[in-house]
Protein backbone atom coordinates (compact mmCIF):
# COMPACT_ATOMS: atom_id res chain seq x y z
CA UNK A 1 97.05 181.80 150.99
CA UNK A 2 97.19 185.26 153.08
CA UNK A 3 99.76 186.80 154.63
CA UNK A 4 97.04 186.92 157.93
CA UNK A 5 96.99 182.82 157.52
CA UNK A 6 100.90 182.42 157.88
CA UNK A 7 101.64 184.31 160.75
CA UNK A 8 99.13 182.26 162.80
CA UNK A 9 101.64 179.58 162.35
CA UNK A 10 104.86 178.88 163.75
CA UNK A 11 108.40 179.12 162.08
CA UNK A 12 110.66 175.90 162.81
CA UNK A 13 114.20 175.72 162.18
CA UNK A 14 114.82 172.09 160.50
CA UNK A 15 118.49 171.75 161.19
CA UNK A 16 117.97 172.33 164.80
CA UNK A 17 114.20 171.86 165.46
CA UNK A 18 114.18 175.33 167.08
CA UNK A 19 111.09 177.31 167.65
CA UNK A 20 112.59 180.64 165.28
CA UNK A 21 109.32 182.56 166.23
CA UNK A 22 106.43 184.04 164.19
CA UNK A 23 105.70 186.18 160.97
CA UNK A 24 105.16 189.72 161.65
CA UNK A 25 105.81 191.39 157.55
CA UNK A 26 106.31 190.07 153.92
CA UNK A 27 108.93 191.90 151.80
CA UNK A 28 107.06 192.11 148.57
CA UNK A 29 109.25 192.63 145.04
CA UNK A 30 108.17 195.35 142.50
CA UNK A 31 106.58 192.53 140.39
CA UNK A 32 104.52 191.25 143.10
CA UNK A 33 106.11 188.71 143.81
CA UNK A 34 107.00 187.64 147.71
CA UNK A 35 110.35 187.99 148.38
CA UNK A 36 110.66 187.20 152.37
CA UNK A 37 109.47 187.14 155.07
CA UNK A 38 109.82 188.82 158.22
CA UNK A 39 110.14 186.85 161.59
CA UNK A 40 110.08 188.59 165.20
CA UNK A 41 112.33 185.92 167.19
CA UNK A 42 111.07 184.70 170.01
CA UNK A 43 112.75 185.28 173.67
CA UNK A 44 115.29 181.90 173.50
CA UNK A 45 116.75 182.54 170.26
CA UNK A 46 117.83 186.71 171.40
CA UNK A 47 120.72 186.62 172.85
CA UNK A 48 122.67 189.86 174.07
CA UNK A 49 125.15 189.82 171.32
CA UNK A 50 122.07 190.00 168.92
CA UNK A 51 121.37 193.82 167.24
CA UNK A 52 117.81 193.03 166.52
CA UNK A 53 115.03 191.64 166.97
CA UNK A 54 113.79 190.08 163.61
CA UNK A 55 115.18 187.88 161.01
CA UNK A 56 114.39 187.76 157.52
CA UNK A 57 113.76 184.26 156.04
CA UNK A 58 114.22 184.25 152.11
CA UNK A 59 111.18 182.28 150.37
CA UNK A 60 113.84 180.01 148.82
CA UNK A 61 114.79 179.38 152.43
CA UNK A 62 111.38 177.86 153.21
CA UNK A 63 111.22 174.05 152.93
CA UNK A 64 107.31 173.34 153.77
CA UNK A 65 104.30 175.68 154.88
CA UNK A 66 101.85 173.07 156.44
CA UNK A 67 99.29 173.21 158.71
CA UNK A 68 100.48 174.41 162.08
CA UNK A 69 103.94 175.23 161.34
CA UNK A 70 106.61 176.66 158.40
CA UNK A 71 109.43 174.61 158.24
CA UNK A 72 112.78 176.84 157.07
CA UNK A 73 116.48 176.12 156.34
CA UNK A 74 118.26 178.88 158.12
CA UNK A 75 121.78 178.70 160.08
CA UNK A 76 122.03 180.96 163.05
């Protein structure tokens, strides 16, 4: 799978069901391997107390990559 083919899909939140927002960059380790990834938020999850703009999902954070969506364990 490409990077290109993920961020065409959705990243879901399973402990809330929340839309988190797409891919946008990988963070790639010296040995190749893919480390996390990078997700722009979308506009309902910033909030004004928020310093940025992107959230970084560990892989061991992600649950299931299927079709349409990613499905990710992450507590805001």
């Amino acid at each position: 799978m490409r990077l290109s083919d993920l961020q065409d899909k959705d990243v879901v939140n399973i402990y809330d069901g929340k839309r988190i927002g797409n891919i946008i960059d990988a963070n790639i380790t010296i040995d190749g391997n893919l480390d996390s990834l990078i997700v722009e938020k979308t506009k309902f999850i910033i909030s004004r107390f928020s310093t940025g703009n992107e959230i970084e999902v560990k892989w061991s954070q992600i649950e299931k990559i299927g079709e349409d969506v990613i499905l990710v364990k992450l507590i805001l």
